[in-house]
PDBML (XML) file of the C-alpha atoms, coordinates in Angstrom:
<?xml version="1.0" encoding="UTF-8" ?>
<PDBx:datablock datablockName="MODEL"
   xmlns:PDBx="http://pdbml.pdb.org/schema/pdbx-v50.xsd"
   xmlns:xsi="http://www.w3.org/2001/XMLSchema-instance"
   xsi:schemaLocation="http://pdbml.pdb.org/schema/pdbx-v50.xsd pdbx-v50.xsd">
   <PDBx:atom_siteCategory>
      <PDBx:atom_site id="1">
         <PDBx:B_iso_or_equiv>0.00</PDBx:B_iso_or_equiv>
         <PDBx:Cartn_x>-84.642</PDBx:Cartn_x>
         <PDBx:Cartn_y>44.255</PDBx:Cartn_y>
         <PDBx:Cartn_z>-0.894</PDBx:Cartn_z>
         <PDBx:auth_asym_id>A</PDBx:auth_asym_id>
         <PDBx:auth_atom_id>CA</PDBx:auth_atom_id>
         <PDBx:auth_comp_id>UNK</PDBx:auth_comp_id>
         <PDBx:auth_seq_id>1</PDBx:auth_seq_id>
         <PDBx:group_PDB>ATOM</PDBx:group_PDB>
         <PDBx:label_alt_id xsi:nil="true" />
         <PDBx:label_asym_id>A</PDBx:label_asym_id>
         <PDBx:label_atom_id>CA</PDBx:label_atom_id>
         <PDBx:label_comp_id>UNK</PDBx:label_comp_id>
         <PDBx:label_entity_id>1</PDBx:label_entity_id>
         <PDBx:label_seq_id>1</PDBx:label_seq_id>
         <PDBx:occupancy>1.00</PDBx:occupancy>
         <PDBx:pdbx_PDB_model_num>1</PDBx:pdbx_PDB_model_num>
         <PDBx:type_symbol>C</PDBx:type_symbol>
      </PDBx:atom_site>
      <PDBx:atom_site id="2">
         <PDBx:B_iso_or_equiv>0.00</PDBx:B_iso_or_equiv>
         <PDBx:Cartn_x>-84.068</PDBx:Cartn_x>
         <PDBx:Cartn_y>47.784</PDBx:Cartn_y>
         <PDBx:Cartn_z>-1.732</PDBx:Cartn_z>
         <PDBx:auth_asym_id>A</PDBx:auth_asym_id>
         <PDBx:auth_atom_id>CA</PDBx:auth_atom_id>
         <PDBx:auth_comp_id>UNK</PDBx:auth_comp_id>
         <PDBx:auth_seq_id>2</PDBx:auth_seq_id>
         <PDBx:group_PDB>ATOM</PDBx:group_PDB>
         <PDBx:label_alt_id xsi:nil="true" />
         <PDBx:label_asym_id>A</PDBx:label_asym_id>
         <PDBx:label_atom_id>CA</PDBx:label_atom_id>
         <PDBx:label_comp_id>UNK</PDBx:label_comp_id>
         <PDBx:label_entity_id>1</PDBx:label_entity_id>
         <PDBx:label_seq_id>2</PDBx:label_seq_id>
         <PDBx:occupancy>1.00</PDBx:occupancy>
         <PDBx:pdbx_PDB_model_num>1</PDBx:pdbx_PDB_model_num>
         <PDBx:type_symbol>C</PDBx:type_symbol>
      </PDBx:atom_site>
      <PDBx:atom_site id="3">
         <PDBx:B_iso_or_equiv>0.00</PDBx:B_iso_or_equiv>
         <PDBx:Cartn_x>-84.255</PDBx:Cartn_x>
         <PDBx:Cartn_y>49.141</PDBx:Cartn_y>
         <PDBx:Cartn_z>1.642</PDBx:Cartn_z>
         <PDBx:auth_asym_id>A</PDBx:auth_asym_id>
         <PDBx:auth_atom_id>CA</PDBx:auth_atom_id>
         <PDBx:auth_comp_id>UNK</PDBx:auth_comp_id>
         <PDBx:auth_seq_id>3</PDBx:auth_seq_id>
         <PDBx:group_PDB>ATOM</PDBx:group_PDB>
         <PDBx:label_alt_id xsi:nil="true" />
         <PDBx:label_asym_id>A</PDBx:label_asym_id>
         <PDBx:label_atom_id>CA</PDBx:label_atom_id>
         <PDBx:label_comp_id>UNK</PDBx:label_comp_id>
         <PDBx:label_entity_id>1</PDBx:label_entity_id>
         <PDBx:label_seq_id>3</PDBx:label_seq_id>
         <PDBx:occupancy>1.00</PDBx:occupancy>
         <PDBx:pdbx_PDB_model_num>1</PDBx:pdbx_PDB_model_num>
         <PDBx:type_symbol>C</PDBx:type_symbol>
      </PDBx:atom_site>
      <PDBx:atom_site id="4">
         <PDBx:B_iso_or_equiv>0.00</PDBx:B_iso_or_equiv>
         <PDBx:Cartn_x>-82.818</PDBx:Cartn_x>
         <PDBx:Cartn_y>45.889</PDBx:Cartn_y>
         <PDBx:Cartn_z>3.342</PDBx:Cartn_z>
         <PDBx:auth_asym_id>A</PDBx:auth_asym_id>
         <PDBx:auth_atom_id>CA</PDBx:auth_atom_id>
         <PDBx:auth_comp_id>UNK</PDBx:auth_comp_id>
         <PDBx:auth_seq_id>4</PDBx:auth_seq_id>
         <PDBx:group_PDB>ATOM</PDBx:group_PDB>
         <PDBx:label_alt_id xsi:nil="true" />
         <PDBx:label_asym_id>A</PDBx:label_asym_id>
         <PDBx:label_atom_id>CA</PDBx:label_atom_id>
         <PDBx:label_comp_id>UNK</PDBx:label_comp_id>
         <PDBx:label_entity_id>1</PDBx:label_entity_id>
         <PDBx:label_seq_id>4</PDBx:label_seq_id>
         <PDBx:occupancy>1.00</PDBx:occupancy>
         <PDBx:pdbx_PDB_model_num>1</PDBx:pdbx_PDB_model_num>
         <PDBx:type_symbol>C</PDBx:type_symbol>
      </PDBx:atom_site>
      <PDBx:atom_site id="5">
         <PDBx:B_iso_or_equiv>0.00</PDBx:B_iso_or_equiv>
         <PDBx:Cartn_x>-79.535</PDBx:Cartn_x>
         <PDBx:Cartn_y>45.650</PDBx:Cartn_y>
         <PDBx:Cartn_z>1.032</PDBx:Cartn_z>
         <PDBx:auth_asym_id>A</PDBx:auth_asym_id>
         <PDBx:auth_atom_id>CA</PDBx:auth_atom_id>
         <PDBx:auth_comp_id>UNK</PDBx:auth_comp_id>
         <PDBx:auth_seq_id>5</PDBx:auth_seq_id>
         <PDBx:group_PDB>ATOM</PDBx:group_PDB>
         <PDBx:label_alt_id xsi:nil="true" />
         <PDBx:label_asym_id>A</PDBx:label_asym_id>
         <PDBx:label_atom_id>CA</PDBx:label_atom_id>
         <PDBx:label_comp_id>UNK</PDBx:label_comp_id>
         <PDBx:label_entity_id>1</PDBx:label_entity_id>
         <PDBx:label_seq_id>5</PDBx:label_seq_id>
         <PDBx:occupancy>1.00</PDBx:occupancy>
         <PDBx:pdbx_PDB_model_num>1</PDBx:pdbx_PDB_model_num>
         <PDBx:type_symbol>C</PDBx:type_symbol>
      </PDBx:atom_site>
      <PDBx:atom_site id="6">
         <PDBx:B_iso_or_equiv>0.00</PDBx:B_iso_or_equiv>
         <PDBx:Cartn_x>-78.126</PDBx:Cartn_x>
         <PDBx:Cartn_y>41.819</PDBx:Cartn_y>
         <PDBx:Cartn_z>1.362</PDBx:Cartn_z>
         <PDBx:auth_asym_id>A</PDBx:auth_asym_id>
         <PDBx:auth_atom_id>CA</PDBx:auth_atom_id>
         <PDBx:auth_comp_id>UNK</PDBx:auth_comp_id>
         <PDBx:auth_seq_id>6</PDBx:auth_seq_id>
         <PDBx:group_PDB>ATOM</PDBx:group_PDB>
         <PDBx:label_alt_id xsi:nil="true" />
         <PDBx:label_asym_id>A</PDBx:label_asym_id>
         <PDBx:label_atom_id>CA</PDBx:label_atom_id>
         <PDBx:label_comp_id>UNK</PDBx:label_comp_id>
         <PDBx:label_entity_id>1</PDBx:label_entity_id>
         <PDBx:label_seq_id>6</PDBx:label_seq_id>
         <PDBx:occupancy>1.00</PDBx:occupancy>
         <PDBx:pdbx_PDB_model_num>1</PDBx:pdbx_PDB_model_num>
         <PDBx:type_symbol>C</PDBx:type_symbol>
      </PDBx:atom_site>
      <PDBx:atom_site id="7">
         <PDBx:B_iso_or_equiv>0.00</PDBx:B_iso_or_equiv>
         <PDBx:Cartn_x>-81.428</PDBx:Cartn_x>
         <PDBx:Cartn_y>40.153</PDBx:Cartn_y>
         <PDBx:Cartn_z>2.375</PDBx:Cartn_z>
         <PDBx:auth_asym_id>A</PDBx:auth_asym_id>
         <PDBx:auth_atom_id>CA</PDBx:auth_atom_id>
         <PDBx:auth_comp_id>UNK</PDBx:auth_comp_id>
         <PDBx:auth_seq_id>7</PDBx:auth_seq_id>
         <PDBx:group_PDB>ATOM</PDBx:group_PDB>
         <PDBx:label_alt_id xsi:nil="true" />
         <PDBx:label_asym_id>A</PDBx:label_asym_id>
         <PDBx:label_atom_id>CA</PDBx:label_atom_id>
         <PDBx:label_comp_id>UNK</PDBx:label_comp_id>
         <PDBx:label_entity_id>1</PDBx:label_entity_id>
         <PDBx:label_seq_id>7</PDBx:label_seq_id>
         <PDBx:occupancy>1.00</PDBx:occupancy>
         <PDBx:pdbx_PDB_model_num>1</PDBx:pdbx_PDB_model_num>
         <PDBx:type_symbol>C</PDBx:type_symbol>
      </PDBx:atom_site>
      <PDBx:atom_site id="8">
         <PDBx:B_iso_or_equiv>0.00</PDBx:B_iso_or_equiv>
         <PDBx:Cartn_x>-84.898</PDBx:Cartn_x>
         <PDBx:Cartn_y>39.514</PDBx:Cartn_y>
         <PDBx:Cartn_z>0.325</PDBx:Cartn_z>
         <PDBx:auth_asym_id>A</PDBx:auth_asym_id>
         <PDBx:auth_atom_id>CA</PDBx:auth_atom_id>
         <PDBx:auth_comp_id>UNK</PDBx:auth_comp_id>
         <PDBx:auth_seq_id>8</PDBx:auth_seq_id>
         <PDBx:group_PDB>ATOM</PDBx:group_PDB>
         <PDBx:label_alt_id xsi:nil="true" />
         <PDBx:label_asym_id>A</PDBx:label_asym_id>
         <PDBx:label_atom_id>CA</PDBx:label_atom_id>
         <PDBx:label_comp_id>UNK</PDBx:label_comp_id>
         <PDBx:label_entity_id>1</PDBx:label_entity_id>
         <PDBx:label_seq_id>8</PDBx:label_seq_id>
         <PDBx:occupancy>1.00</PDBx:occupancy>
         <PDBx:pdbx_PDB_model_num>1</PDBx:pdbx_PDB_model_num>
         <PDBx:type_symbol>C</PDBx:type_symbol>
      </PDBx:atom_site>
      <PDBx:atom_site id="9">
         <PDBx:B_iso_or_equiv>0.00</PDBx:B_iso_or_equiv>
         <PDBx:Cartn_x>-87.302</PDBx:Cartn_x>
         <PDBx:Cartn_y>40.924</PDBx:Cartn_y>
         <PDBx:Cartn_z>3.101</PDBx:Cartn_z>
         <PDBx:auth_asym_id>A</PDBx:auth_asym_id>
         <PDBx:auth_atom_id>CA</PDBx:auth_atom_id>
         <PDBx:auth_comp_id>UNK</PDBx:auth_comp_id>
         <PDBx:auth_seq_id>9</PDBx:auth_seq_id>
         <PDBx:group_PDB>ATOM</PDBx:group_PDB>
         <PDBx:label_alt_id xsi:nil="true" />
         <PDBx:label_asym_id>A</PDBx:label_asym_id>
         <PDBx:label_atom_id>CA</PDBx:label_atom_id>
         <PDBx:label_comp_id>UNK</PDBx:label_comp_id>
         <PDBx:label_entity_id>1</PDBx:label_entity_id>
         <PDBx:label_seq_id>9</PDBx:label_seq_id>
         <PDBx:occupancy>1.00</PDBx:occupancy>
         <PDBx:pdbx_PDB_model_num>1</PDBx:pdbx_PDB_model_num>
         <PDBx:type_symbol>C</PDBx:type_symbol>
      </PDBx:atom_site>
      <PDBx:atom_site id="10">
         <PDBx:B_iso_or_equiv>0.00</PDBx:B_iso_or_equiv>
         <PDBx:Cartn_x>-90.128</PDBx:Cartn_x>
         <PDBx:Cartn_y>37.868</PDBx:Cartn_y>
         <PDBx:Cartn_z>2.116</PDBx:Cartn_z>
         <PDBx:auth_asym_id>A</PDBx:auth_asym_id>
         <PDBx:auth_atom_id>CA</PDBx:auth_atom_id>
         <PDBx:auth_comp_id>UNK</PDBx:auth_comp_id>
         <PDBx:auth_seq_id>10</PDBx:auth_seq_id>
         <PDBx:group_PDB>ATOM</PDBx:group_PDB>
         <PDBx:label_alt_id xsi:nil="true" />
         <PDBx:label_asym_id>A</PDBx:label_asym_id>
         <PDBx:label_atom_id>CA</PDBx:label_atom_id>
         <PDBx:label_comp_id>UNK</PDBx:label_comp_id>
         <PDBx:label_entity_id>1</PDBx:label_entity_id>
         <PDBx:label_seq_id>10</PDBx:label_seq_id>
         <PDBx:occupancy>1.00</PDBx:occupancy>
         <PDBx:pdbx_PDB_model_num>1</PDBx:pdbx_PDB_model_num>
         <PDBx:type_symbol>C</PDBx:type_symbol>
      </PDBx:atom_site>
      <PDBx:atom_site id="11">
         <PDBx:B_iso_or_equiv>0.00</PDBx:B_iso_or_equiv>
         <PDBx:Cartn_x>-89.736</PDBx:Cartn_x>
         <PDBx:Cartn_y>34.840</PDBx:Cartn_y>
         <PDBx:Cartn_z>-0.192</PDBx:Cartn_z>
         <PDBx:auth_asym_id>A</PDBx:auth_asym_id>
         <PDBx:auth_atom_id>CA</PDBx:auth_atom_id>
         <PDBx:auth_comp_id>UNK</PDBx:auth_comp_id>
         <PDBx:auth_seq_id>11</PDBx:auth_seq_id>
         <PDBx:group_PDB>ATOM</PDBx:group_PDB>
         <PDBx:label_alt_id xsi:nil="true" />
         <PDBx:label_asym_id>A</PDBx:label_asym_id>
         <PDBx:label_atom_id>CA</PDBx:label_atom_id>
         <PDBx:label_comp_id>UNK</PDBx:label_comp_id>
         <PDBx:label_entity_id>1</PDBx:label_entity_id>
         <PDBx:label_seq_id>11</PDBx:label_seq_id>
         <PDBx:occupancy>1.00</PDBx:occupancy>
         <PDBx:pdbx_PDB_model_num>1</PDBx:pdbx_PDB_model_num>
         <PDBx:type_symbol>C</PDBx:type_symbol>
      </PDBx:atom_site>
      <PDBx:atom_site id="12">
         <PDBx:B_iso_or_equiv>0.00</PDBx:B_iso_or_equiv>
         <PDBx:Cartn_x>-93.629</PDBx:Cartn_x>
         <PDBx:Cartn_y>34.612</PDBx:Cartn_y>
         <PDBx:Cartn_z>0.248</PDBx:Cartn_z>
         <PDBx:auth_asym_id>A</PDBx:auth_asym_id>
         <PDBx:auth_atom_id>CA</PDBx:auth_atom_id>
         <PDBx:auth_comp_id>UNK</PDBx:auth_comp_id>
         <PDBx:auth_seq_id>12</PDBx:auth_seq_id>
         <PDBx:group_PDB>ATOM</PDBx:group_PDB>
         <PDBx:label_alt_id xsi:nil="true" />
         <PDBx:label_asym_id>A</PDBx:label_asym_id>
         <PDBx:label_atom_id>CA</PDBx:label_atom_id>
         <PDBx:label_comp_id>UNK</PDBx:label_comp_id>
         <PDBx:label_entity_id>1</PDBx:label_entity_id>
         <PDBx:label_seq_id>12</PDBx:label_seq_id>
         <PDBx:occupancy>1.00</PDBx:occupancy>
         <PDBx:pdbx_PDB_model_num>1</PDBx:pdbx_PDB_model_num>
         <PDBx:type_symbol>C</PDBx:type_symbol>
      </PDBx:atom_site>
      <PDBx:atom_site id="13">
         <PDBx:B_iso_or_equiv>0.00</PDBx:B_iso_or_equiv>
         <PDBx:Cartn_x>-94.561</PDBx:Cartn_x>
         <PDBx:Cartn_y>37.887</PDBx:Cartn_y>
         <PDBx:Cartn_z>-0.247</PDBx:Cartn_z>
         <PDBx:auth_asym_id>A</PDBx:auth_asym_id>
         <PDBx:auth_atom_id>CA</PDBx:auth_atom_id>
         <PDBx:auth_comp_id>UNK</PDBx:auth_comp_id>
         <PDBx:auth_seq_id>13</PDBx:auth_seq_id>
         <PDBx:group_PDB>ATOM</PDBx:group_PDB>
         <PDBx:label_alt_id xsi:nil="true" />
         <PDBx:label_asym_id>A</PDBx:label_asym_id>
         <PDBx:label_atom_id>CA</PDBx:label_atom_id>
         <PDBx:label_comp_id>UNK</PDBx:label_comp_id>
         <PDBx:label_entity_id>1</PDBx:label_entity_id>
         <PDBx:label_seq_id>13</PDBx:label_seq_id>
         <PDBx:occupancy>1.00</PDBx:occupancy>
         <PDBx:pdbx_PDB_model_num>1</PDBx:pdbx_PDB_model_num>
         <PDBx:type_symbol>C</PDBx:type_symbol>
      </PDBx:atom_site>
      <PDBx:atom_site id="14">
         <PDBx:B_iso_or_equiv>0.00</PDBx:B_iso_or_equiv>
         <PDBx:Cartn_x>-96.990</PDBx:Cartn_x>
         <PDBx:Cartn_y>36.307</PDBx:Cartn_y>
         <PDBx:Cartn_z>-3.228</PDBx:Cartn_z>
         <PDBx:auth_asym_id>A</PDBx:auth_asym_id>
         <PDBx:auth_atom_id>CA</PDBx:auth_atom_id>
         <PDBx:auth_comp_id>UNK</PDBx:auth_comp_id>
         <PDBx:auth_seq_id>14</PDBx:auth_seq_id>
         <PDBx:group_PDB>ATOM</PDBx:group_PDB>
         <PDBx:label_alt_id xsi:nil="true" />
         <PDBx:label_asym_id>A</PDBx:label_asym_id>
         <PDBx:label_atom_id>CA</PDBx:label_atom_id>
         <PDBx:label_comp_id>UNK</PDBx:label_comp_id>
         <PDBx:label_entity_id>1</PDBx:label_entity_id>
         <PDBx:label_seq_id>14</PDBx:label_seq_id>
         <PDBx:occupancy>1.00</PDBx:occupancy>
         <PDBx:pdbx_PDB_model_num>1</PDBx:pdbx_PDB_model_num>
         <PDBx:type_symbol>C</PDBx:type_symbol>
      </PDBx:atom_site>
      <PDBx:atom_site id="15">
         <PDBx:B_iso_or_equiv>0.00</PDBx:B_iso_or_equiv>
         <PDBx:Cartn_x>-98.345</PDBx:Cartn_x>
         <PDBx:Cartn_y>34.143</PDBx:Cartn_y>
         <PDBx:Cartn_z>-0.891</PDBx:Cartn_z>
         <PDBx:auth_asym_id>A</PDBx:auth_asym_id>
         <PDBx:auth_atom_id>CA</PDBx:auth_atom_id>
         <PDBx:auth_comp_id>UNK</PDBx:auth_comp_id>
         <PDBx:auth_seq_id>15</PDBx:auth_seq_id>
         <PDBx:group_PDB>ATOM</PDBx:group_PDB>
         <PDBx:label_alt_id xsi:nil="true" />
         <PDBx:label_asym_id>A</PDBx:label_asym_id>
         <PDBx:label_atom_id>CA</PDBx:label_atom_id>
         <PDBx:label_comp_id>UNK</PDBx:label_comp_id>
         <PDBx:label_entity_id>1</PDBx:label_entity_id>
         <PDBx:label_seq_id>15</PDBx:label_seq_id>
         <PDBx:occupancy>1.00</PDBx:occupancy>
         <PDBx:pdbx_PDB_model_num>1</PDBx:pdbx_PDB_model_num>
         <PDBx:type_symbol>C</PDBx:type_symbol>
      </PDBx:atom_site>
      <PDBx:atom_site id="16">
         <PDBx:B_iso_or_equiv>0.00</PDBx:B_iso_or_equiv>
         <PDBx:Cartn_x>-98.277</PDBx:Cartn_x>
         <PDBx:Cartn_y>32.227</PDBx:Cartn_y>
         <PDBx:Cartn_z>2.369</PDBx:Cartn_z>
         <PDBx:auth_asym_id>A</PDBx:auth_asym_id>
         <PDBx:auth_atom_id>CA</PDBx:auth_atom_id>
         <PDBx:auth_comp_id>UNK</PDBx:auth_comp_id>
         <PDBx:auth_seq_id>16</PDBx:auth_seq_id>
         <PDBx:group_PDB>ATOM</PDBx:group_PDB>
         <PDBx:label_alt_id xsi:nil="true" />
         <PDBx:label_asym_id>A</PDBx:label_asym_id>
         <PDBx:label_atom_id>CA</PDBx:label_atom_id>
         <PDBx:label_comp_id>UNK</PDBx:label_comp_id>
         <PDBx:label_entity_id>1</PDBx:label_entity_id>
         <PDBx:label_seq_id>16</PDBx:label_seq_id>
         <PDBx:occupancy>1.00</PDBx:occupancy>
         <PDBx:pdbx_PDB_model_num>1</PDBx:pdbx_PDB_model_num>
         <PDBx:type_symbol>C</PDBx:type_symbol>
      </PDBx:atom_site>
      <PDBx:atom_site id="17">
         <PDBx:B_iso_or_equiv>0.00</PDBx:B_iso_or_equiv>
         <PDBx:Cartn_x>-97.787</PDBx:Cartn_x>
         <PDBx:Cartn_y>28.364</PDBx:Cartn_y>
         <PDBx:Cartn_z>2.305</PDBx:Cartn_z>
         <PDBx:auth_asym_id>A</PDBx:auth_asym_id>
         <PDBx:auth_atom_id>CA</PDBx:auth_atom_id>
         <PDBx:auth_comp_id>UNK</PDBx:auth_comp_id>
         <PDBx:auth_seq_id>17</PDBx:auth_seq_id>
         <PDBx:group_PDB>ATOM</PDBx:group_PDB>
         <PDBx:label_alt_id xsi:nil="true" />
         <PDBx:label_asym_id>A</PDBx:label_asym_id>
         <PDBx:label_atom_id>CA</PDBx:label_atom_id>
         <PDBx:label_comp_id>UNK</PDBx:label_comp_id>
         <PDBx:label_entity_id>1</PDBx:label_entity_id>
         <PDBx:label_seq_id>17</PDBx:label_seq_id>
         <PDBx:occupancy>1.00</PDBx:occupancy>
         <PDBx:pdbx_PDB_model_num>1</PDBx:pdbx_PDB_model_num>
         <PDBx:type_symbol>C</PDBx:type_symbol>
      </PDBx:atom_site>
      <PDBx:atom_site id="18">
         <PDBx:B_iso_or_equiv>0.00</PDBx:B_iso_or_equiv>
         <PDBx:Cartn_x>-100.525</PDBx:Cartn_x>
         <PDBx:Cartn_y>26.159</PDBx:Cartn_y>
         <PDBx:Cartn_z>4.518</PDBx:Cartn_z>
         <PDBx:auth_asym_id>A</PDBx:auth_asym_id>
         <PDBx:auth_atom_id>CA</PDBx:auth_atom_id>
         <PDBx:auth_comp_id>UNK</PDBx:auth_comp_id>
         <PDBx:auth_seq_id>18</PDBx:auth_seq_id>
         <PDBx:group_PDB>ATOM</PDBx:group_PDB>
         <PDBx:label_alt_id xsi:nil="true" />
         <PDBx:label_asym_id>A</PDBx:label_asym_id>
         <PDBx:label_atom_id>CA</PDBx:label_atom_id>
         <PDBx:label_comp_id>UNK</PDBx:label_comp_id>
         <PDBx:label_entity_id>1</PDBx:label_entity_id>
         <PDBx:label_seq_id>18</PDBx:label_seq_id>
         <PDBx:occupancy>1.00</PDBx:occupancy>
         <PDBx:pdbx_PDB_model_num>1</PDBx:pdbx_PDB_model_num>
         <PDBx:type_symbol>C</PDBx:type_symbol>
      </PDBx:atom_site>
      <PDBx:atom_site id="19">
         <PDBx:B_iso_or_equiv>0.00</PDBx:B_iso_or_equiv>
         <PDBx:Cartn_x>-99.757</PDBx:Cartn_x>
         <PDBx:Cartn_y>22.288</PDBx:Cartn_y>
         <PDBx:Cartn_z>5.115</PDBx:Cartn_z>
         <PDBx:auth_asym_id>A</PDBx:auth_asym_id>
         <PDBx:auth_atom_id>CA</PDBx:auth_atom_id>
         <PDBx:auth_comp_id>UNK</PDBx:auth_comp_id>
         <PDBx:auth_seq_id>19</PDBx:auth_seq_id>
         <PDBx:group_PDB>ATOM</PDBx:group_PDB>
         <PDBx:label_alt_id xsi:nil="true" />
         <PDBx:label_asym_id>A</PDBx:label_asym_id>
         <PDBx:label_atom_id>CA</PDBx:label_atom_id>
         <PDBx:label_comp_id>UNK</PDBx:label_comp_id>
         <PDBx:label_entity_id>1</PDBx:label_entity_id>
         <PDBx:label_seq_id>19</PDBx:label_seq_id>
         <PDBx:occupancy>1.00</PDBx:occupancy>
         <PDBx:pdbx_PDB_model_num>1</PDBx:pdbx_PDB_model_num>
         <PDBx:type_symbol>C</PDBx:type_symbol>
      </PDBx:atom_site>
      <PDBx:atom_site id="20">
         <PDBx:B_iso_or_equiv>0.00</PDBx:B_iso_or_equiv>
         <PDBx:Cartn_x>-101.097</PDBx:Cartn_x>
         <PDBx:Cartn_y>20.133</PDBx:Cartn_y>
         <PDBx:Cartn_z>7.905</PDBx:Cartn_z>
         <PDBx:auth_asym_id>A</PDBx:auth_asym_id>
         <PDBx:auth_atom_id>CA</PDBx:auth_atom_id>
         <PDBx:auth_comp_id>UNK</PDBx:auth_comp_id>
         <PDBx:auth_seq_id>20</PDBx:auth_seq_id>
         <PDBx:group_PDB>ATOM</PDBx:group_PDB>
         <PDBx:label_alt_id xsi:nil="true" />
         <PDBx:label_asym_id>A</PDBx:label_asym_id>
         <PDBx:label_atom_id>CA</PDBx:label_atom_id>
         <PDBx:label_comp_id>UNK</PDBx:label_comp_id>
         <PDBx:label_entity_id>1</PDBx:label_entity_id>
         <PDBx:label_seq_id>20</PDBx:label_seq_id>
         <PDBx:occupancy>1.00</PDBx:occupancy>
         <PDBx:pdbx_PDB_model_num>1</PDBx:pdbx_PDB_model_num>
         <PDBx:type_symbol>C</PDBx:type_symbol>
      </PDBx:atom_site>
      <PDBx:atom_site id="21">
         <PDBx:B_iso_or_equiv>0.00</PDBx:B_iso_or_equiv>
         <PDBx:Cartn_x>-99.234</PDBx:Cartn_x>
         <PDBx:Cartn_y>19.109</PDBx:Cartn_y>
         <PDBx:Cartn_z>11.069</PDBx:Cartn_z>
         <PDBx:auth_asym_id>A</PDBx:auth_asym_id>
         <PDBx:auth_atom_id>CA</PDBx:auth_atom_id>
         <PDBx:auth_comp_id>UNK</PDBx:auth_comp_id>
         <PDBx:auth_seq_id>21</PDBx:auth_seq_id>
         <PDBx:group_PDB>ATOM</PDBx:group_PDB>
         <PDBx:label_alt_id xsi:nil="true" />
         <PDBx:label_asym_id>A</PDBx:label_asym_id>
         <PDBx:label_atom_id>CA</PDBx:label_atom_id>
         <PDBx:label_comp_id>UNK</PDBx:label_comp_id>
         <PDBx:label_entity_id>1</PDBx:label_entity_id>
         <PDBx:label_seq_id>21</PDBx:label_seq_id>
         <PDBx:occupancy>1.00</PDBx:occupancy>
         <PDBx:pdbx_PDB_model_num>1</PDBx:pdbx_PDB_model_num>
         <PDBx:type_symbol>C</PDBx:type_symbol>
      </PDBx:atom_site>
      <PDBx:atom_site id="22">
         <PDBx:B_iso_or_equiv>0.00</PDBx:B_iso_or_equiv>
         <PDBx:Cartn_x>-96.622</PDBx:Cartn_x>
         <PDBx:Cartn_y>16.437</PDBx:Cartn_y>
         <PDBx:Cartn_z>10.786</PDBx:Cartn_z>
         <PDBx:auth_asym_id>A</PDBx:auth_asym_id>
         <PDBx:auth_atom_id>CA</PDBx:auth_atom_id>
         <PDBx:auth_comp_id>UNK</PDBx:auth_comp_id>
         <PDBx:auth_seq_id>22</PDBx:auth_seq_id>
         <PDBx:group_PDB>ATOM</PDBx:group_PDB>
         <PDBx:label_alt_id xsi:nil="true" />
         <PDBx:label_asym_id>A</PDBx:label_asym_id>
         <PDBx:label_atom_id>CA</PDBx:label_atom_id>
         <PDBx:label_comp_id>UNK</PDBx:label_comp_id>
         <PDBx:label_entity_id>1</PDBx:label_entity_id>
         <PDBx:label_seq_id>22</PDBx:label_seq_id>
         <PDBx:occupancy>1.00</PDBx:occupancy>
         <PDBx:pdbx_PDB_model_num>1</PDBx:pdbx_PDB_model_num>
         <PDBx:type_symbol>C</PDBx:type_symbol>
      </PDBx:atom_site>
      <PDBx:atom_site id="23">
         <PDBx:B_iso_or_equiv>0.00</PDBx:B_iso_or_equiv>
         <PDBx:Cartn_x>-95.988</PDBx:Cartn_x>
         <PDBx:Cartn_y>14.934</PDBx:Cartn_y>
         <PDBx:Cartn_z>13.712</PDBx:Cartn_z>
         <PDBx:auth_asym_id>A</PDBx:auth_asym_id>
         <PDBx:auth_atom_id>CA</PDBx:auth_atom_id>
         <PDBx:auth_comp_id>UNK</PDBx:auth_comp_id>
         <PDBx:auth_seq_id>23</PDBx:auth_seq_id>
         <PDBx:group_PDB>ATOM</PDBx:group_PDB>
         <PDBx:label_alt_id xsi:nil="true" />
         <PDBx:label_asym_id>A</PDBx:label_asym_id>
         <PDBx:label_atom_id>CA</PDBx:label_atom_id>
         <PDBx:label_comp_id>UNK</PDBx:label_comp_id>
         <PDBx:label_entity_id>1</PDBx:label_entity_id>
         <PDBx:label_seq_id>23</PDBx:label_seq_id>
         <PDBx:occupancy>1.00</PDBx:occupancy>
         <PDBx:pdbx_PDB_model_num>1</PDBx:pdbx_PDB_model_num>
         <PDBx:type_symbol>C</PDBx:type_symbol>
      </PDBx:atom_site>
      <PDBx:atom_site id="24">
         <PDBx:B_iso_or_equiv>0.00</PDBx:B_iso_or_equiv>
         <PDBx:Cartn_x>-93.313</PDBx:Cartn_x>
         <PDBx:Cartn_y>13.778</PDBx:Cartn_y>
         <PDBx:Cartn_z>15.764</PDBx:Cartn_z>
         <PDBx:auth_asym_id>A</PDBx:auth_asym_id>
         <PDBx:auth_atom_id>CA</PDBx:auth_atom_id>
         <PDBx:auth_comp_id>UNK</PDBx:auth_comp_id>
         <PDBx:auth_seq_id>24</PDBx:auth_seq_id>
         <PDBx:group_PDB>ATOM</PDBx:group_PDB>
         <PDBx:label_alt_id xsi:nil="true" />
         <PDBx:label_asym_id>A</PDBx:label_asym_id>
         <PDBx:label_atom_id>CA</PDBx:label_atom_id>
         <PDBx:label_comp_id>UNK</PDBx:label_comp_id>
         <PDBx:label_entity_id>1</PDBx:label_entity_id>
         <PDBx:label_seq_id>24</PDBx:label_seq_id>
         <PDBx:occupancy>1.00</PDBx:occupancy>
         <PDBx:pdbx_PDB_model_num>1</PDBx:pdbx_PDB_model_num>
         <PDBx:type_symbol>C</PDBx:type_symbol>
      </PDBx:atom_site>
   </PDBx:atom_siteCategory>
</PDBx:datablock>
């Protein structure tokens, strides 16, 4: 991040990830 030194603010910034529910 520029403003956020020591961090990348969103690995998904590109885009979210949807999966189904796994369950217990």
């Amino acid at each position: 991040s520029i403003s956020n030194a020591n961090q990348i603010d969103n690995a998904l910034a590109s885009k979210s990830w949807y999966l189904f529910e796994n369950s217990p």
